[in-house]
Protein backbone atom coordinates (compact mmCIF):
# COMPACT_ATOMS: atom_id res chain seq x y z
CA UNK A 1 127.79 83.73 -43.63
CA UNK A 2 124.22 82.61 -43.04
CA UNK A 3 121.59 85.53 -43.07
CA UNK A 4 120.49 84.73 -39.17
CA UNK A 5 123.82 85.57 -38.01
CA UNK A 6 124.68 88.62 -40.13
CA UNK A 7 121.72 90.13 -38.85
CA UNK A 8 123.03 88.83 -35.11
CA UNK A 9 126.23 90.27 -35.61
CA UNK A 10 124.24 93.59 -36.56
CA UNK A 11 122.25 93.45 -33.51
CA UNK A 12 125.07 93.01 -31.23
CA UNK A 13 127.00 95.61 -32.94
CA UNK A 14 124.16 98.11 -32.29
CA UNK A 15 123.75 96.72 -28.25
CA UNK A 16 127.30 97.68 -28.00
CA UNK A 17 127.13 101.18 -29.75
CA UNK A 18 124.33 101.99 -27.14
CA UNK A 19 126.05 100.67 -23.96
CA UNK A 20 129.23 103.13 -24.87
CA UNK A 21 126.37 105.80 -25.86
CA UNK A 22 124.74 105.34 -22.54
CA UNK A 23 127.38 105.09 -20.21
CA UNK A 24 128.44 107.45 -17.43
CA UNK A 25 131.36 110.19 -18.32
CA UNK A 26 133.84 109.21 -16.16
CA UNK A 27 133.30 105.79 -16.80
CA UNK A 28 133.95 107.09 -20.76
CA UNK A 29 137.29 108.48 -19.03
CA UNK A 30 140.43 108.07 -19.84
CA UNK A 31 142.47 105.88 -16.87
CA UNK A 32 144.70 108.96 -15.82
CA UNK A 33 141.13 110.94 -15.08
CA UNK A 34 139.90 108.41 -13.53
CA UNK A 35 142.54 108.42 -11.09
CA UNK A 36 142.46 112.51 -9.88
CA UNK A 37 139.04 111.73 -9.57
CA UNK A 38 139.49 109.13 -7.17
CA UNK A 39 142.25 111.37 -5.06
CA UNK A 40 139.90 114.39 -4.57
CA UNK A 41 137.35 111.93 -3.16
CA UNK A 42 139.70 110.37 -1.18
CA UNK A 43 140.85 114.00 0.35
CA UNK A 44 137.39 115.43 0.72
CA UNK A 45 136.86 112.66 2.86
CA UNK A 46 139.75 113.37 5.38
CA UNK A 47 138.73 116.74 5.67
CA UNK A 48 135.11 116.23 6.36
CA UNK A 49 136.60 113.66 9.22
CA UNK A 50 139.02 116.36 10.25
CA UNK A 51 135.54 118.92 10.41
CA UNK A 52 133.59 116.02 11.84
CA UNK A 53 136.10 115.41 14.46
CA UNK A 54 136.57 119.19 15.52
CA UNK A 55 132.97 119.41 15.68
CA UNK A 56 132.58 116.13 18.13
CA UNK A 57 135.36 117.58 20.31
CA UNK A 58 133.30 120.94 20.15
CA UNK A 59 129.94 119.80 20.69
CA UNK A 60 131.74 117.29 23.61
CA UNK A 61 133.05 120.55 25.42
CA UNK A 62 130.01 122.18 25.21
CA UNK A 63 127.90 119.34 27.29
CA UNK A 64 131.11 118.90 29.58
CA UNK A 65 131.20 122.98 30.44
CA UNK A 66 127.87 122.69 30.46
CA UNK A 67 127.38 119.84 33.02
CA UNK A 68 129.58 121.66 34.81
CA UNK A 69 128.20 125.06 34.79
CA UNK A 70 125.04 123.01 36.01
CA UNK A 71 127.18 121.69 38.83
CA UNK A 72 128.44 125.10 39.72
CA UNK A 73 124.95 126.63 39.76
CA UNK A 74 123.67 123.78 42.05
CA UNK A 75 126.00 124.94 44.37
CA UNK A 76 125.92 128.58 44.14
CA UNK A 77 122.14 127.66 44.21
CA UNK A 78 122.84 125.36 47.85
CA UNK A 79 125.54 128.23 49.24
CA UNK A 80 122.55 130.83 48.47
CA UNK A 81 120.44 128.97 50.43
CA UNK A 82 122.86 128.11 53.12
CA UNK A 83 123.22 131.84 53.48
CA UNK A 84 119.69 133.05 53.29
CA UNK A 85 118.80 130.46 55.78
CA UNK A 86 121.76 131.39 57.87
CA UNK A 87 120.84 135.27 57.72
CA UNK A 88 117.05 134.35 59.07
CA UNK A 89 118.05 132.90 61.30
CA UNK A 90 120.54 135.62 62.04
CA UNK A 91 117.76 137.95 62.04
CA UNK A 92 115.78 135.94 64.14
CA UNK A 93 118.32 136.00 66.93
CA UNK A 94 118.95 139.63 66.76
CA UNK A 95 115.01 140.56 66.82
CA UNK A 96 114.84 137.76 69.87
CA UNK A 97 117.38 139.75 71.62
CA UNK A 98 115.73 143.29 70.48
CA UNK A 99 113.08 142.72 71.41
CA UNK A 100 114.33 141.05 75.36
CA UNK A 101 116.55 144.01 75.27
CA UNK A 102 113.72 146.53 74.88
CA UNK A 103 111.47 144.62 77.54
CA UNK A 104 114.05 144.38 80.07
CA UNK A 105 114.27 148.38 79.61
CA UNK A 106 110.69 149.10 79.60
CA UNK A 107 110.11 147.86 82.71
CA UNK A 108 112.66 149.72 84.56
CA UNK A 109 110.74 152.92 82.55
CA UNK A 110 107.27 152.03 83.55
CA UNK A 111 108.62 152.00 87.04
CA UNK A 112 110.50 155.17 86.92
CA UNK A 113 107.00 156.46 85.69
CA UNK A 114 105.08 155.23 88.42
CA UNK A 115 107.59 156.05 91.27
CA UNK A 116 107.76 159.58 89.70
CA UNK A 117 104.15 159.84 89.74
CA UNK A 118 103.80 158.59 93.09
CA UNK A 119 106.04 161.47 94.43
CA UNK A 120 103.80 163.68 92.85
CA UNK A 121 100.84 162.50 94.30
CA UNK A 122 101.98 162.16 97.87
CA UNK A 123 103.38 166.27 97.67
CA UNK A 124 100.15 167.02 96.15
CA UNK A 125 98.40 165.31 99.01
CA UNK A 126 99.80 167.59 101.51
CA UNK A 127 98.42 170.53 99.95
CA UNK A 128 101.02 171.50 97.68
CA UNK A 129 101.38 172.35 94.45
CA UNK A 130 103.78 170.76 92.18
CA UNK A 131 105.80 171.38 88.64
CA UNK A 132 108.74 170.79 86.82
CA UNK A 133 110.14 171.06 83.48
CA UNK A 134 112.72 168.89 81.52
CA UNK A 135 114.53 169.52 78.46
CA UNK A 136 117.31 168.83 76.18
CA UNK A 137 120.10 171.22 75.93
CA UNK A 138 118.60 172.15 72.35
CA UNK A 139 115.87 173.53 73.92
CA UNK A 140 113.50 170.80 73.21
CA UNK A 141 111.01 169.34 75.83
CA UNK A 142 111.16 166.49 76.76
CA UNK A 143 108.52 165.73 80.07
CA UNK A 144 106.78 168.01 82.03
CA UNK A 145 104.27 168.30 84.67
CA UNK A 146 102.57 172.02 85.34
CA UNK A 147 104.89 173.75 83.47
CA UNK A 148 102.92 176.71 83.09
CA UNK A 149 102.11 176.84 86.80
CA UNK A 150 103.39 180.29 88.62
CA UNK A 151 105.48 179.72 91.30
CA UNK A 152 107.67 182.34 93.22
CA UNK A 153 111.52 181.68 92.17
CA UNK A 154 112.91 183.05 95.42
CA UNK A 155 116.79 182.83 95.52
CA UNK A 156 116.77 179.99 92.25
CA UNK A 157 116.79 183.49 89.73
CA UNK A 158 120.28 184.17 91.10
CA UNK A 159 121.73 181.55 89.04
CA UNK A 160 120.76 182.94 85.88
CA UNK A 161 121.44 186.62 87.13
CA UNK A 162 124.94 185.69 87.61
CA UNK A 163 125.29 183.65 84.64
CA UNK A 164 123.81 186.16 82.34
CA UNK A 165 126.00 188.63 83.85
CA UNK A 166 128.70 186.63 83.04
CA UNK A 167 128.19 185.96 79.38
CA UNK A 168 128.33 189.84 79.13
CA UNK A 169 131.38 190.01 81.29
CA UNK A 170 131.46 190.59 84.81
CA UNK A 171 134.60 192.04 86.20
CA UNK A 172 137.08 189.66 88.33
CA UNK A 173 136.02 191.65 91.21
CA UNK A 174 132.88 190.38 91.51
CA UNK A 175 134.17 186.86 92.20
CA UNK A 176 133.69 187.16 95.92
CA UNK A 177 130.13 188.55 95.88
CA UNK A 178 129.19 185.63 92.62
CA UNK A 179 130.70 182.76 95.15
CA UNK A 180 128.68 184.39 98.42
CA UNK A 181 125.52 184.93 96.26
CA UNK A 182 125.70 181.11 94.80
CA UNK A 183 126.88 178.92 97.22
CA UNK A 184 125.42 180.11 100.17
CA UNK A 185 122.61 182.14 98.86
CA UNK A 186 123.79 185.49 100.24
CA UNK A 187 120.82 187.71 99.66
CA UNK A 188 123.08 191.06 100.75
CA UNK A 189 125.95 189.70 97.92
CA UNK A 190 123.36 189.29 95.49
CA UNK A 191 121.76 192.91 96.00
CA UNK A 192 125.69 194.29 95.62
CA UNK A 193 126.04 192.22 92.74
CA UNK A 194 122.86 194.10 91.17
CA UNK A 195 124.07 197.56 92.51
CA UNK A 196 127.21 197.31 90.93
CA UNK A 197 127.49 194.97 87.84
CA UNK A 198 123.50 196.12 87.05
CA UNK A 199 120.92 193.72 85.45
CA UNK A 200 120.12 194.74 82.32
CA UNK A 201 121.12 190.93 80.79
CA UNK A 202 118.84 189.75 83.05
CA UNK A 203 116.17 191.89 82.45
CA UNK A 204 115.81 191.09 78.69
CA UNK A 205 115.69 187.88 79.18
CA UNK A 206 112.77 187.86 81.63
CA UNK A 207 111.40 189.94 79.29
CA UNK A 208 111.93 187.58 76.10
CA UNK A 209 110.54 184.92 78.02
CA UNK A 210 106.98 186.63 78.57
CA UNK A 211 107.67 188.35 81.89
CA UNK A 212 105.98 191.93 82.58
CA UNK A 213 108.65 194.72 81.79
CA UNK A 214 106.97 195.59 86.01
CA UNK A 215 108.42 192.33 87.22
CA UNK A 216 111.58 191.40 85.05
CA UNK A 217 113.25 194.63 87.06
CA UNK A 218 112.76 192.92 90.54
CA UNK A 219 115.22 191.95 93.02
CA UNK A 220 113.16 188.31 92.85
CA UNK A 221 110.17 187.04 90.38
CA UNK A 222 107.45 184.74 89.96
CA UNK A 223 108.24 182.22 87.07
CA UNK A 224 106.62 178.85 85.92
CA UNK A 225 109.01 175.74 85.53
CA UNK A 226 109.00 176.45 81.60
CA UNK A 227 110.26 179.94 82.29
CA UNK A 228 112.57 178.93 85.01
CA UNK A 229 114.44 176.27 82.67
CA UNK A 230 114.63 178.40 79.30
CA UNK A 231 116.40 180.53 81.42
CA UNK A 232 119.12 178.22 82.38
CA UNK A 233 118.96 177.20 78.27
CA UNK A 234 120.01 180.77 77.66
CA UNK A 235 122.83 180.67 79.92
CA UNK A 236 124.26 177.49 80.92
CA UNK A 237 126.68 177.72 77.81
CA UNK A 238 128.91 179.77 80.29
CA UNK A 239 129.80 176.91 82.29
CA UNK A 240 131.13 175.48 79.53
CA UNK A 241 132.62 177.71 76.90
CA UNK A 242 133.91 181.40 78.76
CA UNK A 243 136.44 182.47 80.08
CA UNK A 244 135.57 182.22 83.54
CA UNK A 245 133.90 178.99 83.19
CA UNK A 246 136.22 176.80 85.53
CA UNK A 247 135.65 179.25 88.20
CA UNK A 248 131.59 179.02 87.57
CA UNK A 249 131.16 175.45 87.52
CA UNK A 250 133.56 175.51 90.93
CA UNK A 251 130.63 177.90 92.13
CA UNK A 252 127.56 175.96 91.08
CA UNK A 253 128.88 172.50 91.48
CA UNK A 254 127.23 172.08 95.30
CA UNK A 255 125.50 175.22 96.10
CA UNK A 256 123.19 174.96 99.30
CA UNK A 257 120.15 172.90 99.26
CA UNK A 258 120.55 171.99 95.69
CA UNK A 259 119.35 168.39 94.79
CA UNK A 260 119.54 168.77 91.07
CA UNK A 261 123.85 169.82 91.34
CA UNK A 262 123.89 166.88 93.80
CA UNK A 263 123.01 164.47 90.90
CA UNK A 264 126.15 163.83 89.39
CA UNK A 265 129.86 165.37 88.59
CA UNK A 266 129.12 167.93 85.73
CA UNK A 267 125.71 169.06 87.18
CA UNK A 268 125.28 172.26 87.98
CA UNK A 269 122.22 174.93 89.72
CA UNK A 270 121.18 177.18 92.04
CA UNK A 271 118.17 176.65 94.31
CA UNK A 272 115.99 178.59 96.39
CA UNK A 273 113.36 178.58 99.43
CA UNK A 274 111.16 180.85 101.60
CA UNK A 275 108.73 180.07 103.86
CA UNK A 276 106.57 183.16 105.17
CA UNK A 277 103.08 183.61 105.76
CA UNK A 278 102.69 184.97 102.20
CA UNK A 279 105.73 183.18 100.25
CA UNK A 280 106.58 180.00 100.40
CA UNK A 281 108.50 177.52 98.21
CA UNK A 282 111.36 174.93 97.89
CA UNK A 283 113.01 175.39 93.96
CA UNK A 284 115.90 173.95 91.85
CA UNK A 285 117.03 174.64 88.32
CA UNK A 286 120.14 174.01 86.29
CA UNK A 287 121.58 171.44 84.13
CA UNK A 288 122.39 167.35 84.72
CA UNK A 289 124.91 165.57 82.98
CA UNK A 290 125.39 162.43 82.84
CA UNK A 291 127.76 161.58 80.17
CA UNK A 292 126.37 161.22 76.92
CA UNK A 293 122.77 162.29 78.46
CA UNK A 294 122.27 166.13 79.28
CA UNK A 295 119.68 167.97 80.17
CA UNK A 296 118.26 171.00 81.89
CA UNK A 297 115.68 170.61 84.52
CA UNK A 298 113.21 172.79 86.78
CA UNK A 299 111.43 171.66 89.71
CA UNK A 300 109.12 173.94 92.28
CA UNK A 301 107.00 172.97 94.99
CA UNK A 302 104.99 175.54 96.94
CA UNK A 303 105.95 174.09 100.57
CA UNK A 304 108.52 176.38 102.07
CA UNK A 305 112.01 175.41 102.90
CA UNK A 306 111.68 171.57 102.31
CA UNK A 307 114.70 170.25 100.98
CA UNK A 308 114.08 167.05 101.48
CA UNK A 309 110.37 166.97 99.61
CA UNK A 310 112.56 168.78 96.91
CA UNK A 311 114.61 165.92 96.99
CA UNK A 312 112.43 163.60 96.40
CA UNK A 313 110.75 164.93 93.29
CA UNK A 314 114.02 165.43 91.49
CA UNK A 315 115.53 162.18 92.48
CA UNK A 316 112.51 160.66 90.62
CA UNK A 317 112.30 162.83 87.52
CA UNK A 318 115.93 162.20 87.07
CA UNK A 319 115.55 158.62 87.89
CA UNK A 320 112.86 158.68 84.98
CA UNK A 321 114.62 160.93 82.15
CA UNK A 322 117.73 158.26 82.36
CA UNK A 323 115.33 155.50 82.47
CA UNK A 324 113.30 156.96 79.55
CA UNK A 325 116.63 157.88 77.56
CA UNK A 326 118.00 154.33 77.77
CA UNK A 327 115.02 153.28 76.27
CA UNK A 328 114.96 155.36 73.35
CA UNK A 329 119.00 154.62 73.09
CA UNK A 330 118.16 150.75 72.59
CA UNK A 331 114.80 151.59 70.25
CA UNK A 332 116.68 153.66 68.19
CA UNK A 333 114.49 156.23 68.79
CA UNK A 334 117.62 158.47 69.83
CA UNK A 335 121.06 158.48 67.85
């Protein structure tokens, strides 16, 4: 062998010790290594597509449920609107007819008002005085004119005699005499009645209401309208809660020249009139009831024995009180 190819031999034997010294360790592997190697590839691989896939399907859901929650909102969002818009303009109807509801009953009130006032003014053109009171069966008041005016009551304080009496119970014998003193305004029944049932009841009742202890013991009294009505607050309670209230609203139901009883079924009073050279008036008082409206009214005039001037003036200030309660009914003013 020639010198220039032992030493090529030696070269190539060193270029091959440094290829197997350089090489990879699995590629220094035996064959059966090799191939475990190769399966634990090969199943890492399904299982990352097996992840890979549940992870498409999961991030696929997602953006479905979420297009569709989208969708859903958009139409909650559209039915929200829908509504809202359907509920102003549901509002806007109901204020429209509020609103002609409380017009069409003002005007009716404003009249009342005026034709009330115009009563007034024609009775007080003749020379007479004029006042009434009007309140609610709780005692509150609701319209007045001159309440604190003095007028004489005449045979109107025989209505709360009786019914005063009778909340301290008059006996069943007196029946005759109440009926005589109410109906017809018997002055000699109502003096018996005092003489023999008394009028103590009475009495303390004036007196509670600011009466002099001097007056409160007469036979008949000066009272204003205010005076004249909280009596009838006291007492009207009889007529409906007493024994003997059948037989008392039978008795005050339509008394003799009484305009307020004459108002309605359920209204009840007792009026009275004089005319002399030194007394003279034409009075009502007692309760009206009309249904789901009650209330207690006074009215006095100073010109004797005018029924029909009476009339008048409590036609209107009934005529107003309904007016001005169906008002307050539709403003909700009133329950």
């Amino acid at each position: 062998m020639s010198p220039r190819k032992a030493t090529r031999n030696a070269e190539e034997a060193r270029h091959a010790r440094r290829s197997r010294a350089s090489a990879p360790a699995h590629a220094q592997a035996p064959a059966g290594a090799t191939s475990k190697v190769a399966s634990a590839v090969q199943a890492m691989t399904w299982v990352q597509i097996v992840i890979f896939a549940c992870v498409g399907i999961a991030i696929l859901a997602l953006i479905f449920f979420g297009i569709a929650s989208c969708e859903r909102k958009a139409h909650v969002g559209a039915w929200q609107s829908e509504v809202a818009q359907a509920a102003e303009l549901t509002h806007a109807a109901l204020q429209a007819g509020y609103e002609d509801r409380v017009a069409s009953l003002k005007e009716p009130l404003d009249k009342a008002k005026a034709d009330l006032d115009a009563v007034v003014r024609s009775i007080e053109q003749q020379g007479f005085d004029v006042g009434y009171y009007v309140a609610a069966t709780d005692g509150e008041e609701l319209f007045s004119y001159h309440a604190d005016e003095v007028f004489y009551a005449a045979s109107s304080i025989k209505g709360p005699y009786v019914l005063s009496n009778f909340s301290e119970g008059v006996p069943s014998g007196g029946r005759g005499l109440v009926e005589e003193a109410i109906q017809w305004s018997d002055n000699a029944a109502y003096w018996y009645l005092r003489v023999n049932y008394g009028y103590e009841a009475l009495t303390a009742q004036l007196l509670d209401i600011g009466v002099s202890e001097e007056d409160a013991s007469k036979t008949y009294v000066h009272l204003t309208p205010a005076q004249l009505a909280t009596l009838w607050l006291k007492n009207y309670w009889v007529l409906d809660d007493s024994p003997d209230a059948e037989f008392l609203r039978s008795v005050f139901e339509s008394p003799e020249n009484a305009p307020v009883a004459a108002l309605g079924e359920g209204s009840y009073s007792k009026g009275g009139w004089i005319a002399t050279e030194s007394l003279h008036c034409t009075v009502d008082a007692g309760i009206v009831d009309h249904g789901d409206n009650r209330y207690v009214m006074a009215a006095m005039i100073s010109a004797g024995e005018d029924e029909e001037l009476l009339g008048r003036l409590v036609t209107a200030i009934d005529a107003y009180e309904q007016a001005d309660y169906a008002y307050l009914k539709a403003t909700g003013e009133l329950s």
